[in-house]
Structure formats: structure tokens, C-alpha cells
C-alpha atoms as a PDB file:
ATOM      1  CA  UNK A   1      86.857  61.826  91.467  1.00  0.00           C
ATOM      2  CA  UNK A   2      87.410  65.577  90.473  1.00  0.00           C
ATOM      3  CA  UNK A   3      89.548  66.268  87.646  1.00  0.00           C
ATOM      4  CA  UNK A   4      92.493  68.488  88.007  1.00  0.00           C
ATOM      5  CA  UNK A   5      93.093  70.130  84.652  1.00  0.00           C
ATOM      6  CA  UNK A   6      95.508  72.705  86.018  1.00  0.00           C
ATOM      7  CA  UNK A   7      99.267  71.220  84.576  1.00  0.00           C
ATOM      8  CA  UNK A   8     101.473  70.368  87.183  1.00  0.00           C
ATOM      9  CA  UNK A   9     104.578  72.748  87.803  1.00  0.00           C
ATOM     10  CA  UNK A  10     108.144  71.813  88.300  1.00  0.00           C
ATOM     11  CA  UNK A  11     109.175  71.972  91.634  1.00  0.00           C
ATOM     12  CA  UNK A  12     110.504  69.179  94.202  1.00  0.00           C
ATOM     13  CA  UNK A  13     107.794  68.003  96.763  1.00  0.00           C
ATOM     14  CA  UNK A  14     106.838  64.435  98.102  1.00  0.00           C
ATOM     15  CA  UNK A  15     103.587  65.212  98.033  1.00  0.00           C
ATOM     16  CA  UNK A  16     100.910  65.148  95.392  1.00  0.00           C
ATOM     17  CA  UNK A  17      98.846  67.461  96.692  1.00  0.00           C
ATOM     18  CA  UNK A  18     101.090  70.263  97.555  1.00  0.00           C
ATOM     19  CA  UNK A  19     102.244  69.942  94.344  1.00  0.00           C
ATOM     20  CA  UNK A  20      98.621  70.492  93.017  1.00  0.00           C
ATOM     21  CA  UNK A  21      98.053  73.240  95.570  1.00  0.00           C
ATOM     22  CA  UNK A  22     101.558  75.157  94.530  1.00  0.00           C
ATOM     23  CA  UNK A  23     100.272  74.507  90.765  1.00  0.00           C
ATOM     24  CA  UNK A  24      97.123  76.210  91.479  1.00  0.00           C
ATOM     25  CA  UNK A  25      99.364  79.421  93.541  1.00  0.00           C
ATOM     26  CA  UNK A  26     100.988  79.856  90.262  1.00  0.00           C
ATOM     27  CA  UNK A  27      98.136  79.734  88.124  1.00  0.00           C
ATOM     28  CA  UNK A  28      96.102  82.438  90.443  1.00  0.00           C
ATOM     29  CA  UNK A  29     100.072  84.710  90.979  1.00  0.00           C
ATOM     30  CA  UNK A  30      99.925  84.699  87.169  1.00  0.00           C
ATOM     31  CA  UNK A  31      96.207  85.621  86.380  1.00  0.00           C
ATOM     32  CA  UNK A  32      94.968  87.637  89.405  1.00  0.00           C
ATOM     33  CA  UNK A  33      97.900  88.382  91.382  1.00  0.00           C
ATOM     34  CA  UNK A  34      99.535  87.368  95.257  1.00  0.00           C
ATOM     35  CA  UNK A  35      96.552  87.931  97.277  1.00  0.00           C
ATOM     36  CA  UNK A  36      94.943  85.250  95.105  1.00  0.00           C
ATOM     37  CA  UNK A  37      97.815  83.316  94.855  1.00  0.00           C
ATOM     38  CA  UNK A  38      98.757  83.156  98.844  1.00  0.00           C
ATOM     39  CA  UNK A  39      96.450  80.499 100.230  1.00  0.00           C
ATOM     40  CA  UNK A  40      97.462  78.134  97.769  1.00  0.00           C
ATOM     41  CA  UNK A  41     100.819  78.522  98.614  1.00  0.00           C
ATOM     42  CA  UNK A  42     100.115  78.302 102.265  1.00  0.00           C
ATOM     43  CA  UNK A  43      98.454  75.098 101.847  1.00  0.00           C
ATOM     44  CA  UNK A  44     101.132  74.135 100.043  1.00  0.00           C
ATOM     45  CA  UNK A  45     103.575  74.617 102.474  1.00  0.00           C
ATOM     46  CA  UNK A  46     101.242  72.779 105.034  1.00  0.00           C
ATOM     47  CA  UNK A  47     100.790  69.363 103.450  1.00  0.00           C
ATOM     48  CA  UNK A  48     104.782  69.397 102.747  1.00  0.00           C
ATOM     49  CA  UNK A  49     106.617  71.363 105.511  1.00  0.00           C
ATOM     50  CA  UNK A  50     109.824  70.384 103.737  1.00  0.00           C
ATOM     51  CA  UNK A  51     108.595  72.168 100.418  1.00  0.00           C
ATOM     52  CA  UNK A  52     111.400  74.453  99.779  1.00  0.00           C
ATOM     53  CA  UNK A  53     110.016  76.397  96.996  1.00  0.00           C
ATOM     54  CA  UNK A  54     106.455  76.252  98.653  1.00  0.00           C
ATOM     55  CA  UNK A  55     108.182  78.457 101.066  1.00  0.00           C
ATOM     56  CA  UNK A  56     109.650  80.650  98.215  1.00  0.00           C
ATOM     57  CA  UNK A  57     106.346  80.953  96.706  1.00  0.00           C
ATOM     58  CA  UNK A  58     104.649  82.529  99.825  1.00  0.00           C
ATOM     59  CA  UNK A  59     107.780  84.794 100.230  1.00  0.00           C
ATOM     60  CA  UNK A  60     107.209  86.143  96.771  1.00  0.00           C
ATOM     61  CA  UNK A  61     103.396  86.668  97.629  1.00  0.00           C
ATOM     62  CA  UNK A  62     104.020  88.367 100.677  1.00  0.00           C
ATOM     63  CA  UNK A  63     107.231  90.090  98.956  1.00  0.00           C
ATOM     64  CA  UNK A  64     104.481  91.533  95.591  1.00  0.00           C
ATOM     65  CA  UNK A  65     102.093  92.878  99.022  1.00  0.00           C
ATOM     66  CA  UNK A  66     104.829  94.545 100.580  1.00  0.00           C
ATOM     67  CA  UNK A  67     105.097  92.233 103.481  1.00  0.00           C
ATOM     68  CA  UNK A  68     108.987  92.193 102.848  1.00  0.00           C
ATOM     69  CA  UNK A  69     109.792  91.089 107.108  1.00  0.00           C
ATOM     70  CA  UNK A  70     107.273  88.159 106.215  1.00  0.00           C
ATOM     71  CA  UNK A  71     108.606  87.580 102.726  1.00  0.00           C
ATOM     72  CA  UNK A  72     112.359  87.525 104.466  1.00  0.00           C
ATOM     73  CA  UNK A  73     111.101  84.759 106.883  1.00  0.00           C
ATOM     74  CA  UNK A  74     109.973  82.309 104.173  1.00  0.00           C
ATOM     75  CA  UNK A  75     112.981  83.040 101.874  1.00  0.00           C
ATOM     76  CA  UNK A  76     115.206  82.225 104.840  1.00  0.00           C
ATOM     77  CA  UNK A  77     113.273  79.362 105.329  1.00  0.00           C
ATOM     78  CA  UNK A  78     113.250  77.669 101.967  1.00  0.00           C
ATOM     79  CA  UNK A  79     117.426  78.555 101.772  1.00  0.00           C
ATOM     80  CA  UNK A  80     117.308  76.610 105.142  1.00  0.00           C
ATOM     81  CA  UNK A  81     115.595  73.790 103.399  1.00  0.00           C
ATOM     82  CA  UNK A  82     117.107  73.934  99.586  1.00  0.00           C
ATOM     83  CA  UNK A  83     118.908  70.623  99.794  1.00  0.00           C
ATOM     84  CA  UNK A  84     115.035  69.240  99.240  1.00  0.00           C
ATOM     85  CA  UNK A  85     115.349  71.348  95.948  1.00  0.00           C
ATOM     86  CA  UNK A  86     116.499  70.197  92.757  1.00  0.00           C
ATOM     87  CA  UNK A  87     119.223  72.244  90.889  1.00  0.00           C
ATOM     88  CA  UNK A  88     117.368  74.701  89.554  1.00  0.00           C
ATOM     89  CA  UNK A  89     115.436  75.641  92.164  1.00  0.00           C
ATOM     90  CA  UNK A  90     118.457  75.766  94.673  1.00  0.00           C
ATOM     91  CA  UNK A  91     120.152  78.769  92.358  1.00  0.00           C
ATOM     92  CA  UNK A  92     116.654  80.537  92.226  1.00  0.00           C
ATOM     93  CA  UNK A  93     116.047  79.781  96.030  1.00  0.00           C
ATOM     94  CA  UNK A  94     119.902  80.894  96.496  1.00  0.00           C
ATOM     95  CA  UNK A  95     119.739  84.629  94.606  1.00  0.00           C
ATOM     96  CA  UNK A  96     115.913  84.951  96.121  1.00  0.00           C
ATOM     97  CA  UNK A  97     118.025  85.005  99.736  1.00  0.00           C
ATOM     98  CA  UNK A  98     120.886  87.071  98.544  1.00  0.00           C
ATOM     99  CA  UNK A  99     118.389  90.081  96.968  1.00  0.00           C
ATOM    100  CA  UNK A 100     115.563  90.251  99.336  1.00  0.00           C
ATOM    101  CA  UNK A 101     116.869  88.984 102.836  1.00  0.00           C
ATOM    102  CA  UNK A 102     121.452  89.679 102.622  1.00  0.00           C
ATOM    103  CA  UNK A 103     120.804  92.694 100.228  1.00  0.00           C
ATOM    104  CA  UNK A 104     123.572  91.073  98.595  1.00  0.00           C
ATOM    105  CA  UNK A 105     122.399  91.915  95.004  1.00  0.00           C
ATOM    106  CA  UNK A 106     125.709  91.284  93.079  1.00  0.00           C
ATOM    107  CA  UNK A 107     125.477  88.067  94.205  1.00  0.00           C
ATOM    108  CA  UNK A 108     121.951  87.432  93.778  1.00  0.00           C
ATOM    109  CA  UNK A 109     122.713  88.681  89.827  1.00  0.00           C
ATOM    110  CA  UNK A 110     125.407  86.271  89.312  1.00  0.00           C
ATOM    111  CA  UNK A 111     123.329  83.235  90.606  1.00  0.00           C
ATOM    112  CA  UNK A 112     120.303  84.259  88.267  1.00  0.00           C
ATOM    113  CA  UNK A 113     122.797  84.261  85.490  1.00  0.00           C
ATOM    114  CA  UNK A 114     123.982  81.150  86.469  1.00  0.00           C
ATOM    115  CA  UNK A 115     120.832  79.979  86.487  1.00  0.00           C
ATOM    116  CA  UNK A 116     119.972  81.362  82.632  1.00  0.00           C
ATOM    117  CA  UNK A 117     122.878  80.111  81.405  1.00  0.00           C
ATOM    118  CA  UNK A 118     121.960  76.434  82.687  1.00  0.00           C
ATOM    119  CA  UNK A 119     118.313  76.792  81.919  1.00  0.00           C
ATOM    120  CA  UNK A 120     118.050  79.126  79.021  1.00  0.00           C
ATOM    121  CA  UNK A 121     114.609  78.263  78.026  1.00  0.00           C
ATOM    122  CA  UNK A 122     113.490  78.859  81.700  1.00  0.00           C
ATOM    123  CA  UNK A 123     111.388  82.196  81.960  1.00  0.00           C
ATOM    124  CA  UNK A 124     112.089  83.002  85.541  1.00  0.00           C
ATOM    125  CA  UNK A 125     115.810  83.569  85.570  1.00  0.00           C
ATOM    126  CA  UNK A 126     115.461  86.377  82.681  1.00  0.00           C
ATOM    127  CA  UNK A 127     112.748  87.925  85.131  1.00  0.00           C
ATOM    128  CA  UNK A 128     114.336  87.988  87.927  1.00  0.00           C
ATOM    129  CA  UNK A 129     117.505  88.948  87.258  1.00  0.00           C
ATOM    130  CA  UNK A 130     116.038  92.228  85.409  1.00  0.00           C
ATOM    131  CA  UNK A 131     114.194  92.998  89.471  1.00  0.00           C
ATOM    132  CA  UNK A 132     117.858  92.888  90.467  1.00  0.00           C
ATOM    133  CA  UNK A 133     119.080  95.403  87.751  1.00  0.00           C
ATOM    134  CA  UNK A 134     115.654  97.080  88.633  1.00  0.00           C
ATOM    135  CA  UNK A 135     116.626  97.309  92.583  1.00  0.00           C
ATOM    136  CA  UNK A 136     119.997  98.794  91.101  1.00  0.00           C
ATOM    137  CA  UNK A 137     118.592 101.287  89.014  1.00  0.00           C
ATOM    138  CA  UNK A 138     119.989  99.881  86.051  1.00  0.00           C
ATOM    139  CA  UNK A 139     116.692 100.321  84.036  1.00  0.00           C
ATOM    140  CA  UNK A 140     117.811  99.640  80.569  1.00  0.00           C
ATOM    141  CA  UNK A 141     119.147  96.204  81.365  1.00  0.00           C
ATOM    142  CA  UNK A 142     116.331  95.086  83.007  1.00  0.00           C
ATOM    143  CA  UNK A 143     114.132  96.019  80.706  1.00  0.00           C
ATOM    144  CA  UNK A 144     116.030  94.065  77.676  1.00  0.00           C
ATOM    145  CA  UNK A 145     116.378  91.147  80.318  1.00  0.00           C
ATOM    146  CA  UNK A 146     112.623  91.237  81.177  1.00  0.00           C
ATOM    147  CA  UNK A 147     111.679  91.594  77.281  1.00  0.00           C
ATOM    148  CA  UNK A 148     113.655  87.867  76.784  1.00  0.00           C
ATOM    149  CA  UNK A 149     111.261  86.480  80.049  1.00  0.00           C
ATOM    150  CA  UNK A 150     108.324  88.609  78.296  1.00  0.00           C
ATOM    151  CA  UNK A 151     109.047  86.318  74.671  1.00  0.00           C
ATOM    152  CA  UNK A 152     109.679  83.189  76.399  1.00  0.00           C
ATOM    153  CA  UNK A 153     106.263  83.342  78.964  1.00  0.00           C
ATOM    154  CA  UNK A 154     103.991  85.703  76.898  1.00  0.00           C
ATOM    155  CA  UNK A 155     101.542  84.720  79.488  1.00  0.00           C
ATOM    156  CA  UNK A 156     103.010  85.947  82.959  1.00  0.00           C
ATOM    157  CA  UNK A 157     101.669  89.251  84.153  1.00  0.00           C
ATOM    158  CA  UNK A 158     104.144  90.009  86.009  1.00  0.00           C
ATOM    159  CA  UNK A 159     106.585  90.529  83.334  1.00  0.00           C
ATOM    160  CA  UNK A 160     104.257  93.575  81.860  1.00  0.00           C
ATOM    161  CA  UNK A 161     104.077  94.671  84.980  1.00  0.00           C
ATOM    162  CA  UNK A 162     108.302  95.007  85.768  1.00  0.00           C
ATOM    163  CA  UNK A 163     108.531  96.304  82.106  1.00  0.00           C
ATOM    164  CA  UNK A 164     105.604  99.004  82.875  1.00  0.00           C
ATOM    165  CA  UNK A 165     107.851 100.089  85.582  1.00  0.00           C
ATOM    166  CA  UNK A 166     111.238  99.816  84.182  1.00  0.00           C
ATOM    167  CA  UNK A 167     109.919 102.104  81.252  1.00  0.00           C
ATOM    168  CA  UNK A 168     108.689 104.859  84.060  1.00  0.00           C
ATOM    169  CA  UNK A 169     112.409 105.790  85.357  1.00  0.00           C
ATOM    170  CA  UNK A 170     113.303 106.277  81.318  1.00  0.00           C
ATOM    171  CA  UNK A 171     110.341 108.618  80.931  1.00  0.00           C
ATOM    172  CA  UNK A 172     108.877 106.399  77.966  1.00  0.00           C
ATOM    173  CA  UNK A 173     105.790 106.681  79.030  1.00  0.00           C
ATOM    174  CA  UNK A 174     104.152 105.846  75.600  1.00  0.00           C
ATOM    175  CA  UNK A 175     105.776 102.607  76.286  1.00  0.00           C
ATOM    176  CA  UNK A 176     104.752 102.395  79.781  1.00  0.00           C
ATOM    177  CA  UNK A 177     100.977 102.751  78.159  1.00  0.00           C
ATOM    178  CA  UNK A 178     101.740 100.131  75.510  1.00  0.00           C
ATOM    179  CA  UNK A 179     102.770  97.500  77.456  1.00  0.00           C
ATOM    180  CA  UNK A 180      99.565  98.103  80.084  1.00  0.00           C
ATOM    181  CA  UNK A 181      97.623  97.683  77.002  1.00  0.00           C
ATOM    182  CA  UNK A 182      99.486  94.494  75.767  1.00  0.00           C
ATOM    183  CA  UNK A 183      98.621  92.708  79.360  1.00  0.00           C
ATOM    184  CA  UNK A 184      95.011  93.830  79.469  1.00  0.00           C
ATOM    185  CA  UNK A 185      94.616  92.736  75.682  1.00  0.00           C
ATOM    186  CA  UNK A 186      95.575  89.461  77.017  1.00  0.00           C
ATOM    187  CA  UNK A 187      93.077  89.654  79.820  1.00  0.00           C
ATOM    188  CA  UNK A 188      95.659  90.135  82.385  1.00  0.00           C
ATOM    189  CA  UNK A 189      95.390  92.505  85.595  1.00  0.00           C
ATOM    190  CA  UNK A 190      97.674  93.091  88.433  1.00  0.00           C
ATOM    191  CA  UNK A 191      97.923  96.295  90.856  1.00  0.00           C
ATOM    192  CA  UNK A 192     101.463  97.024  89.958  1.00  0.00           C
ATOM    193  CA  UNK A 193      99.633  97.771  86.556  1.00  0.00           C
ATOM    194  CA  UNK A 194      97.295 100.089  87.924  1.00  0.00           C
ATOM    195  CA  UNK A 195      99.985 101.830  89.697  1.00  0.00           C
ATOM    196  CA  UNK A 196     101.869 102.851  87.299  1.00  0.00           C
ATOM    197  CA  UNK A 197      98.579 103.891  85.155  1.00  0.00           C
ATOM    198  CA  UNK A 198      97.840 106.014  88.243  1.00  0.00           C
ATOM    199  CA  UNK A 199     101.409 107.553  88.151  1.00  0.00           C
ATOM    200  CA  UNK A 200     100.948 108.083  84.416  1.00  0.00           C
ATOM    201  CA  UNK A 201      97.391 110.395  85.269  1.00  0.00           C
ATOM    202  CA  UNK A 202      99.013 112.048  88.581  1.00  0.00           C
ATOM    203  CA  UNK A 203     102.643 113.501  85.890  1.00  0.00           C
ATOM    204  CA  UNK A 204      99.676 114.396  83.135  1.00  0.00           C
ATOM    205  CA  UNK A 205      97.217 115.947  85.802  1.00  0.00           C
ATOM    206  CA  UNK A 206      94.235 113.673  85.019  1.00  0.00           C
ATOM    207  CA  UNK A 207      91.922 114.141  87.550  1.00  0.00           C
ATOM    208  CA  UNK A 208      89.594 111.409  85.644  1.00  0.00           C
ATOM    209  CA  UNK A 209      92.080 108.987  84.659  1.00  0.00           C
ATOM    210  CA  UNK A 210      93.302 109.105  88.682  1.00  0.00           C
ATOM    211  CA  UNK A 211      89.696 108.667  90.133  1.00  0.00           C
ATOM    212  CA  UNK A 212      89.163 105.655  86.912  1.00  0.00           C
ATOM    213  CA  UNK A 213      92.320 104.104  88.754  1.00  0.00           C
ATOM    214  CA  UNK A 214      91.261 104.779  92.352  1.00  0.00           C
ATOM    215  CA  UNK A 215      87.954 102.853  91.455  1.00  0.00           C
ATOM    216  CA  UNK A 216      90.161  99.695  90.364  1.00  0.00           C
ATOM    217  CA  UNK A 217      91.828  99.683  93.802  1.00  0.00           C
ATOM    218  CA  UNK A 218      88.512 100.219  95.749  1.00  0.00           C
ATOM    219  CA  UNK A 219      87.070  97.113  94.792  1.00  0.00           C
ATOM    220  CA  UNK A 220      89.785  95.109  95.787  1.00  0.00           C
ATOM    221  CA  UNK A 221      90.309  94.839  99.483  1.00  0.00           C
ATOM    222  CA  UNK A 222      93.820  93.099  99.382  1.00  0.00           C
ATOM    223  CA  UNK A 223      94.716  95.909  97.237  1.00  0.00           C
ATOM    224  CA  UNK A 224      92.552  98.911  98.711  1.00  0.00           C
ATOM    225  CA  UNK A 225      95.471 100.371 101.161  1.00  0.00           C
ATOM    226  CA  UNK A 226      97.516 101.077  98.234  1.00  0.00           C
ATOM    227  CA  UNK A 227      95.243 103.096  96.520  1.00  0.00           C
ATOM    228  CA  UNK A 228      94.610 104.774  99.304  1.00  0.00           C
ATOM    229  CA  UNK A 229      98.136 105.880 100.224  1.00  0.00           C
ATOM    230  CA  UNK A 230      98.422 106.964  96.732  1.00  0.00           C
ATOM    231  CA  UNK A 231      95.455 109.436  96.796  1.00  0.00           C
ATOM    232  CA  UNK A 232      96.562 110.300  99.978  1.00  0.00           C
ATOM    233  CA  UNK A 233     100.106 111.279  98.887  1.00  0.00           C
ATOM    234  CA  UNK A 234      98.379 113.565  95.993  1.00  0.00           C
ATOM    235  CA  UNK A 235      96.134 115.357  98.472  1.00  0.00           C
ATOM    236  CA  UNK A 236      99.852 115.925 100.193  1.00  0.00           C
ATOM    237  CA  UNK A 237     101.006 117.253  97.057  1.00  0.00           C
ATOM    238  CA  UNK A 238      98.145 119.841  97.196  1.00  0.00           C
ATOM    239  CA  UNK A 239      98.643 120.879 100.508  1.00  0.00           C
ATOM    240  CA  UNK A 240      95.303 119.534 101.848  1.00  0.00           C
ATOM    241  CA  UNK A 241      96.066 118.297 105.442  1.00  0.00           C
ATOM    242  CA  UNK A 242      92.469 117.153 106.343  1.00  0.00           C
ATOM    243  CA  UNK A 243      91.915 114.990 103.508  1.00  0.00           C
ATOM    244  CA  UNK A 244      95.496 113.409 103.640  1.00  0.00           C
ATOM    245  CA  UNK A 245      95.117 112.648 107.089  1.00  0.00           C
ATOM    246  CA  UNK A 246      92.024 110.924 106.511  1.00  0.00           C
ATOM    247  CA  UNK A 247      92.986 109.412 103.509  1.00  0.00           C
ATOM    248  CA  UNK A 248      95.769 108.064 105.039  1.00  0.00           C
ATOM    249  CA  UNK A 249      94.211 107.192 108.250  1.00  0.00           C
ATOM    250  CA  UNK A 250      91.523 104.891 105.851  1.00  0.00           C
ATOM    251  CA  UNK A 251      94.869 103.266 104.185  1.00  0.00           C
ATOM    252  CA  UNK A 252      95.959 101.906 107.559  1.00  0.00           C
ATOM    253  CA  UNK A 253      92.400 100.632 107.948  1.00  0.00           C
ATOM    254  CA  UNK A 254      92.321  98.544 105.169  1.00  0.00           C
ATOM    255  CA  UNK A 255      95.870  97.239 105.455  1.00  0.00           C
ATOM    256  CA  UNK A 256      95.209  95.824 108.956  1.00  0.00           C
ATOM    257  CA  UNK A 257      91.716  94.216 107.499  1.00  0.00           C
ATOM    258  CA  UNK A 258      94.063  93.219 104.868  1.00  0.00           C
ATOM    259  CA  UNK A 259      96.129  91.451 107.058  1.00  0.00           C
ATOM    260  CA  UNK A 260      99.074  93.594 105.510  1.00  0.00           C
ATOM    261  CA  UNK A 261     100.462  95.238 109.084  1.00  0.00           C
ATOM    262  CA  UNK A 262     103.469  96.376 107.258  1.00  0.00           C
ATOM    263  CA  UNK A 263     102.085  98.263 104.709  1.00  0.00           C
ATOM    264  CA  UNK A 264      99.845  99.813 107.850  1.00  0.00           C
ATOM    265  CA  UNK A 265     102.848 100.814 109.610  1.00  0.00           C
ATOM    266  CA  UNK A 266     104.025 102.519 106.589  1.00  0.00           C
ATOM    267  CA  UNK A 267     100.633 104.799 106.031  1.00  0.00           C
ATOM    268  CA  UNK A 268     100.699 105.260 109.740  1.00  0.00           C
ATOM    269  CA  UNK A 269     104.268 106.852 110.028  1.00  0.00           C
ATOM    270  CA  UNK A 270     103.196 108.959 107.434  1.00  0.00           C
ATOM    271  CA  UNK A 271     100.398 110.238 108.832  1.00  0.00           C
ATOM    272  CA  UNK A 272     102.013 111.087 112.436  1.00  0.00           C
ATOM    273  CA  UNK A 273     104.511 112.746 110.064  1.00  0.00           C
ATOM    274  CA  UNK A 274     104.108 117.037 110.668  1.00  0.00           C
ATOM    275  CA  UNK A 275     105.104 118.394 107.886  1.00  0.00           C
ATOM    276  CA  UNK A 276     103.322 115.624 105.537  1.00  0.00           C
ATOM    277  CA  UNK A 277     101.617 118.156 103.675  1.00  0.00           C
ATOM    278  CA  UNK A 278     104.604 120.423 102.514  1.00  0.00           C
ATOM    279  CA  UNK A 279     106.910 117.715 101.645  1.00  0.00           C
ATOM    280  CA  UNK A 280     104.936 116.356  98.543  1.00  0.00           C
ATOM    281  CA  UNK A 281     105.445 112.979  98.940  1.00  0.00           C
ATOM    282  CA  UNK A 282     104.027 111.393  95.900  1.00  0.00           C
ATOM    283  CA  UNK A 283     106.829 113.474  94.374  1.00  0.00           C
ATOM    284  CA  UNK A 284     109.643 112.051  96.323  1.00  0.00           C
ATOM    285  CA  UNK A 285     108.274 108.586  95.418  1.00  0.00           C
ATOM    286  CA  UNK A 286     108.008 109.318  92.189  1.00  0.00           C
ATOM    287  CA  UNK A 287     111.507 110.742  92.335  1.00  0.00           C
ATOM    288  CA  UNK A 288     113.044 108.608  94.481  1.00  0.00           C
ATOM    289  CA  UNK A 289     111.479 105.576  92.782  1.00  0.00           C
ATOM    290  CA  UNK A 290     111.277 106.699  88.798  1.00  0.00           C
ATOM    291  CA  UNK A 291     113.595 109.532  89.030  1.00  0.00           C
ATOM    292  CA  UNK A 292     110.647 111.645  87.428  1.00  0.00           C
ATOM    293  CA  UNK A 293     108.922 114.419  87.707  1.00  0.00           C
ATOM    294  CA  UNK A 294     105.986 116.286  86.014  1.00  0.00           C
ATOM    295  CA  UNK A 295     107.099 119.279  83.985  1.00  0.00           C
ATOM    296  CA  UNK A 296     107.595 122.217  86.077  1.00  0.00           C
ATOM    297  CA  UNK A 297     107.100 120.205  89.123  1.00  0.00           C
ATOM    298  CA  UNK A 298     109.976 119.767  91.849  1.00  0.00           C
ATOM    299  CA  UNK A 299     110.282 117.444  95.063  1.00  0.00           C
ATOM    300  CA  UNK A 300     110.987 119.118  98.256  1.00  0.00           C
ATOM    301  CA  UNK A 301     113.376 116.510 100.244  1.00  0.00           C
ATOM    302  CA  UNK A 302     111.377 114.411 102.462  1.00  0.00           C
ATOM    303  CA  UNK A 303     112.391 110.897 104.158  1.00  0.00           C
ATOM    304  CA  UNK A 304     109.005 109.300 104.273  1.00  0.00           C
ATOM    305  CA  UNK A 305     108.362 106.179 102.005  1.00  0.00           C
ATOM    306  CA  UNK A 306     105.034 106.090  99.755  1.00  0.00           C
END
């Protein structure tokens, strides 16, 4: 008989082995990210359709790709089935529905402080109540939120990851830097790190540092489309029509062999957008998203999403 040395998780499930199968989801979501971390949670879901925070689990894999119609369908459904839950997990299940499906975020904050102050050593509440003050723009406090998660789960990338991008909006980008560095030096990787490292070249004009980031998300076909878009928005920037047609036309490619149609329809609105080119659109993300801006630079206004 094989030996399963992964250690359990807390969650509520009758079965064994979609408890060993959501185990191993949050082992791969915590080491190499949601793409790795979705079949497991599938599977999961399949050997125990009652799992309610099986169902949470895929929603926040499908919610980190940018799936967020898919991630609303299994959030709905595991706050459809949170009476299988335990206590905990109904108030995380609870504020998961309120932020990403209601939009009810004031809501969703007090149940993930209801949740800390029941469970104080429990990582996840910290965490996710700093995306909420993240979603409000409240940057500071979900940065000192995320930084108690951070001490109390040293080994989640996803908290260096939120903190890399909390620091962005508060232009401490020597911090943004430092806390990449942290997660790498513990062997840790995630695209929302490479992101933000791409950001970091594209407001210093890197050329090198932007092509060393570009190479990251090439060899990662879950991951591909975004890098895509993103080079695609800086030929925008530059005015070069041609190659941010095709560059975008190439992120819509790999997103559907991705199996990410959202993220498609995104880079394919934006491509069928005119005036693409004049609008600088990695600007208005950056803008729009870190309230930032290189020096000198401006965004022209623009409706288009990254």
C-alpha cells in the first residue's frame, strides 16, 4: 500500500480520499500555484459531491486564473452546501460568497473578522480579509493584515504574493522587490509574483528585466495568456498596432488551450478595440489597479481591462 506522507488538512468530508485529494490541492495551491492545484480539487469534489469546501477550493483556483463566472459557480455552490461545514469553514465559505459572488464586501470583512477573532491562530482569516481591504483599496490595512497571515504561515505563497501587490499601489517598490525575494529564497513561485516583477521592469523601462519575465510566463502554458496580454499592453503603450494585435491575438490562443475562456474574452475585446494603441492600456491598469505611474508618464482614459 502507498504511503501518503502529505498531512491531512482540516476540512469536513465523509470521505477519505477526497480528503487526501483536497490535501494534495493545497499542497500544489501553496507550492506551484491554481493550475497545479485544480485537478486535485476537482477530484475532490467528485468522490464527495457534498464537500463544501472542495467546492470553495476549486472556486479559489478558478478565482487566482481569472475564471471569476466559474469561481462564482462553485462559491455559490459550497454556500448552498455549508451546513456539511464545520464552524469555521461556514464563516470562510460565508465571506468567500459575500466578496466574490454578492460584491457585498463589508460583509464579507466582518465575517473574516469574525472568523479571526474565533480562530486567531488560523492563517487564512488574516489573508483574506487583507484581499477584501485590497478589493477596497485600503492598501495599508491589508498589508499589516496580510503581514500577521505572512508570520503565522511563513510557508504560503500566496501571502508574498498579496503583500507584493499591496506594496505596488504605495509605490514601495523596494518592498515590492523584497518580499519577491523573501518567497523565491524560500523556493516559492507563483505568477502573481512575476507580475508584479514585470510591472516593476515596465515603471523602470527594463527592456531585459521585461523579456527575463516574459520567459517565466512562456514556459508555463496555464500561465502563458497572461504574459502575453501584458507584452501586448506595452507594445500598446508604444503605439505599435501590428505587434499588439498579434500579441494579443496569441494571448487569446493560449487562454482557450488553457481552458481559461474568460481570460480569452478579455484579450479578445481588447484586440477588436480601435483605438487600442493610443489609449495605453498597461497604463490604465497600472493606474486603475496600483494607482501608479512611471515618472513623467500619464494614462490617457480608456475602459478596457488588462
Amino acid at each position: 500500500m502507498q504511503k501518503f506522507d502529505v498531512p491531512l488538512e482540516q476540512a469536513t468530508t465523509s470521505s477519505l480520499e477526497a480528503l487526501k485529494a483536497y490535501s494534495l490541492g493545497q499542497k500544489a495551491h501553496s507550492e506551484k500555484g491554481p493550475a497545479a492545484a485544480l485537478p486535485y480539487d476537482q477530484r475532490a469534489i467528485e468522490l464527495d459531491p457534498n464537500f463544501a469546501m472542495g467546492y470553495r477550493a476549486v472556486g479559489n483556483d478558478y478565482y487566482s486564473l481569472s475564471e471569476l463566472g466559474r469561481a462564482s459557480e462553485y462559491y455559490t455552490k459550497a454556500f448552498q452546501l455549508r451546513e456539511h461545514a464545520s464552524e469555521r469553514e461556514k464563516l470562510a465559505i460565508t465571506a468567500d460568497y459575500y466578496q466574490n459572488v454578492t460584491g457585498e464586501l463589508d460583509k464579507a470583512a466582518q465575517t473574516f473578522q469574525e472568523e479571526i477573532e474565533s480562530y486567531p491562530r488560523e492563517w487564512r482569516g488574516y489573508s483574506n480579509l487583507g484581499t477584501v481591504y485590497g478589493a477596497q483599496g485600503q492598501y495599508e490595512k491589508a498589508a499589516e493584515i496580510t503581514m500577521q497571515a505572512l508570520r503565522l504561515a511563513p510557508d504560503r505563497v500566496g501571502n508574498y504574493a498579496n503583500l507584493a501587490n499591496y506594496s505596488l499601489p504605495t509605490q514601495r517598490f523596494d518592498e515590492t522587490r523584497q518580499i519577491i525575494h523573501e518567497a523565491q529564497a524560500r523556493k516559492m513561485d507563483a505568477f502573481p509574483l512575476h507580475s508584479a516583477l514585470y510591472v516593476l521592469a515596465f515603471l523602470e523601462v527594463d527592456s531585459g528585466a521585461m523579456a527575463e519575465q516574459q520567459e517565466w510566463f512562456a514556459g508555463k502554458p496555464a500561465y502563458e495568456n497572461f504574459g502575453l496580454a501584458l507584452a501586448s499592453d506595452t507594445e500598446a503603450y508604444g503605439g505599435h498596432l501590428a505587434k499588439t494585435r498579434e500579441l494579443t491575438k496569441r494571448a487569446v490562443d493560449a487562454a482557450i488551450r488553457a481552458d481559461s475562456k474568460e481570460s480569452g474574452a478579455i484579450w479578445l475585446r481588447i484586440v477588436s478595440y480601435p483605438h487600442r494603441p493610443q489609449s495605453g492600456h498597461i497604463m490604465c491598469y497600472l493606474n486603475r489597479t496600483y494607482h501608479v505611474l512611471p515618472t513623467g508618464r500619464r494614462c490617457n482614459p480608456c475602459t478596457n481591462p488588462l
